[in-house]
Protein backbone atom coordinates (compact mmCIF):
# COMPACT_ATOMS: atom_id res chain seq x y z
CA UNK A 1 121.00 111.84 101.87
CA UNK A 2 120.40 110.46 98.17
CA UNK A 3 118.19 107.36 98.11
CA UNK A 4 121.03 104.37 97.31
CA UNK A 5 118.87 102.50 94.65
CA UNK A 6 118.63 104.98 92.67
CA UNK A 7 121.68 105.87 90.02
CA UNK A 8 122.01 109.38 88.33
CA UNK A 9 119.13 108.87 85.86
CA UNK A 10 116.54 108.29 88.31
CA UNK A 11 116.60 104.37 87.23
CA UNK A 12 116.34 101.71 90.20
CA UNK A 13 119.73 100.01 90.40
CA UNK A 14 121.18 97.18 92.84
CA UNK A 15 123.68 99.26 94.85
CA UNK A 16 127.56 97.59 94.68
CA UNK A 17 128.83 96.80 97.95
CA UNK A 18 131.63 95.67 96.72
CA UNK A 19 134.04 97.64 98.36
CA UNK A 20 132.60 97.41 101.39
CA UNK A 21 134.49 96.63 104.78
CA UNK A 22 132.89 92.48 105.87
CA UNK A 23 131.56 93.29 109.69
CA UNK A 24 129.38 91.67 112.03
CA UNK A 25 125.75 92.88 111.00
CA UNK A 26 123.15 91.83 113.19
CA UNK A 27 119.15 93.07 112.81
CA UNK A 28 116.09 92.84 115.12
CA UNK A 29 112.74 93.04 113.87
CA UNK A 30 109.12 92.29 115.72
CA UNK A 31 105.14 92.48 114.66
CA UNK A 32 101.96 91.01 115.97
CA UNK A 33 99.21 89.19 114.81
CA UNK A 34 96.43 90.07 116.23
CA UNK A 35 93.17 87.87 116.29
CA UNK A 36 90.02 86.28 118.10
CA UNK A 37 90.40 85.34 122.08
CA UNK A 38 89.75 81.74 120.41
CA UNK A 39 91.85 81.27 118.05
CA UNK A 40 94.74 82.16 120.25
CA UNK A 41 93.78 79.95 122.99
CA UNK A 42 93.78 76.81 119.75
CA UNK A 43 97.08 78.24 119.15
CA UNK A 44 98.52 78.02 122.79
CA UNK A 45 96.60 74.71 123.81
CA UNK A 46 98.03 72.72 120.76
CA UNK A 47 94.13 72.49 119.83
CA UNK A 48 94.10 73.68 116.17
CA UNK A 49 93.51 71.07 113.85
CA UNK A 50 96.37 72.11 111.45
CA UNK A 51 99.00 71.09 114.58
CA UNK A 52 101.63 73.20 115.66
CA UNK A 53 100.89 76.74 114.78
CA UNK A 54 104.20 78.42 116.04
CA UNK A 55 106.31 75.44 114.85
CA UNK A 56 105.42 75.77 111.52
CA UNK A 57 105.21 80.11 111.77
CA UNK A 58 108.95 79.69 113.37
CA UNK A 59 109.91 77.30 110.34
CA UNK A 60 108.13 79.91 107.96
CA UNK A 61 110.30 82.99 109.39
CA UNK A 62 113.53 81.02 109.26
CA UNK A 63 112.96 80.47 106.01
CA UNK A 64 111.61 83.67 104.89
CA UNK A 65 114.86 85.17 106.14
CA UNK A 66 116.98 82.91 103.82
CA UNK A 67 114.83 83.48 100.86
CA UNK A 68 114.18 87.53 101.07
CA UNK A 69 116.58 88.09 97.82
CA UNK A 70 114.37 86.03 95.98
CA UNK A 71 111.19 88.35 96.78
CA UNK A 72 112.76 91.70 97.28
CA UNK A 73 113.80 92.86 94.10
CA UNK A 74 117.22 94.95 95.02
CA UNK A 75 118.40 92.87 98.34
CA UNK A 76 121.77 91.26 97.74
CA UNK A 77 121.87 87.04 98.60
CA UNK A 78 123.14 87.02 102.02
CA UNK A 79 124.49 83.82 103.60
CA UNK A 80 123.15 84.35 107.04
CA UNK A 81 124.60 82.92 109.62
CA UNK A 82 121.75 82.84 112.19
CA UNK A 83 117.99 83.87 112.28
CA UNK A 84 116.14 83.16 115.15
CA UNK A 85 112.24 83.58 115.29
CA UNK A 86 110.69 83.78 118.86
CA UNK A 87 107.17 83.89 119.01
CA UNK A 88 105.49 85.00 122.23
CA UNK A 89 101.30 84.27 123.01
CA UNK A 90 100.20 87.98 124.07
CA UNK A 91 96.68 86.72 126.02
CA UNK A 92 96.02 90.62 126.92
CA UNK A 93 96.07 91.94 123.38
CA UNK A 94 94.39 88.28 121.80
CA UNK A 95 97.99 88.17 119.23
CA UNK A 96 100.92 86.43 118.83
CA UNK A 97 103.81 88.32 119.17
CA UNK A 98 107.29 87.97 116.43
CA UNK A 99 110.51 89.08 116.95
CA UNK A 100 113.28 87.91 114.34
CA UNK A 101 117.10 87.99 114.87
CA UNK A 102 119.31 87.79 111.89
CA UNK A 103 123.50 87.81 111.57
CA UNK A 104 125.34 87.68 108.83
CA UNK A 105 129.16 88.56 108.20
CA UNK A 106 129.20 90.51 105.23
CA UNK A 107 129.23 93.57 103.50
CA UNK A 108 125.23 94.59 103.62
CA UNK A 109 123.03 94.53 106.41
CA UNK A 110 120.20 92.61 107.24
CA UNK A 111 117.92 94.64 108.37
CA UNK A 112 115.52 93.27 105.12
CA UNK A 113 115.67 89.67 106.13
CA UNK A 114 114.88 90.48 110.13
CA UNK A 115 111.65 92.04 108.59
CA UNK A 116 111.11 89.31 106.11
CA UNK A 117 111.30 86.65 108.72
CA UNK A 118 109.00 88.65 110.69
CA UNK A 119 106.18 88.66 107.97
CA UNK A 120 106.54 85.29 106.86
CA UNK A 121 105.88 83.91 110.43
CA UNK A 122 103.15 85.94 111.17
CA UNK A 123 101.70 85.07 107.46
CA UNK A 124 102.15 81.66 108.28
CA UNK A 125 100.11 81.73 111.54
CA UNK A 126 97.43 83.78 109.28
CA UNK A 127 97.43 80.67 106.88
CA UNK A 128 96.73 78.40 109.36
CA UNK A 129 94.29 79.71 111.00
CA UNK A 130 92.51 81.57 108.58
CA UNK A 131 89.96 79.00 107.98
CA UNK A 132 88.64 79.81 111.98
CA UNK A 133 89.66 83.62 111.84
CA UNK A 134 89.76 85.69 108.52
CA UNK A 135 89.63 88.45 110.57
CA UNK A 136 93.27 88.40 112.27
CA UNK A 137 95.51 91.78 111.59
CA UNK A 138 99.19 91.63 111.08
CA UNK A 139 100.52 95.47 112.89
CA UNK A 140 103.37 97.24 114.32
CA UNK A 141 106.11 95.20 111.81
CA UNK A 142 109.27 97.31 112.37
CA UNK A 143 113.16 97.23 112.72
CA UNK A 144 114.15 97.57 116.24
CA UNK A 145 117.48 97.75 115.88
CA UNK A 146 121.07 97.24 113.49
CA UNK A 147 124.50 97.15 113.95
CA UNK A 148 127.49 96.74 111.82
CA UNK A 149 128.17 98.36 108.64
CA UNK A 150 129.75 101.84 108.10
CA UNK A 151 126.86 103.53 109.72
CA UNK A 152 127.04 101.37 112.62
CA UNK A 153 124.76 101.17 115.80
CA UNK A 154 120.65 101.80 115.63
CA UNK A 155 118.00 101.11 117.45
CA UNK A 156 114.70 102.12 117.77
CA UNK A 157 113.81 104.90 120.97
C-alpha cells in the first residue's frame, strides 16, 4: 500500500478527502509518564506547589486534540466532537498513566489528535513538575484502537 502523503513525484501532499463517505470516527490513544516515587505522591496528594497537576495535564490534552492541525503539518482541521483525557496515578510503576478519546463526524480519522492529546497531557505534567524531577520519561505513546472510515474497525492485540 502506497504511502497517502505522498503524490506521484515523491512530493509530500495533503491527501483530499473530499469524496469521502462522513462516518462516526472514534480513536483511543494512551502513554505514561514515568517519574520519581515523590513526585507522584505531590501529584496524587494535591501537594505540588504548581496546584493541580492532572487538571491542568487534562486541560492540556483537550486542547492539544483541538489544536493538532496547527502542529502536524498534513492533518486536516477536524471539528471534534468529544476528547476525553483520563489520567490514572500508576503507584507500582511511579507514572501517571494517559489515555485520550477523540470523535469526530467526518471524513478523516482521528487517530492524530487521540495521540496529540496524549502527548500534550503528559508534556504538561512534565512542565510542571520538571522543576522537582527532570528526570521523568514519557513511553509506550500508541493508538489503541480506530473505527470509522472506509477501512473501518482496529485495535491494537
Amino acid at each position: 500500500m502506497p504511502l497517502t502523503h505522498f503524490n506521484a513525484a515523491g512530493e509530500a501532499h495533503m491527501v483530499d478527502v473530499g469524496d469521502k463517505a462522513i462516518t462516526h470516527r472514534t480513536a483511543v490513544a494512551e502513554g505514561c509518564i514515568l517519574m520519581r516515587a515523590a513526585t507522584l505522591e505531590r501529584i496524587v496528594t494535591g501537594a505540588h506547589a504548581k496546584g493541580d497537576v492532572l487538571g491542568v495535564a487534562r486541560i492540556a490534552g483537550i486542547m492539544g486534540a483541538k489544536r493538532t492541525a496547527d502542529l502536524i503539518p498534513l492533518c486536516h482541521p477536524l471539528a471534534l466532537s468529544r476528547v476525553v483525557v483520563d489520567l490514572q496515578p500508576l503507584p507500582e510503576r511511579n507514572a501517571v498513566r494517559c489515555q485520550a478519546t477523540v470523535e469526530t463526524h467526518g471524513r478523516t480519522g482521528v487517530e492524530m489528535e487521540a495521540l496529540t492529546a496524549v502527548q500534550v497531557a503528559l508534556l504538561a505534567i512534565y512542565d510542571m513538575c520538571k522543576a522537582v524531577d527532570r528526570s521523568m520519561t514519557l513511553t509506550d505513546i500508541r493508538l489503541l484502537e480506530k473505527t470509522g472510515g472506509r477501512s473501518g474497525a482496529w485495535r491494537r492485540s
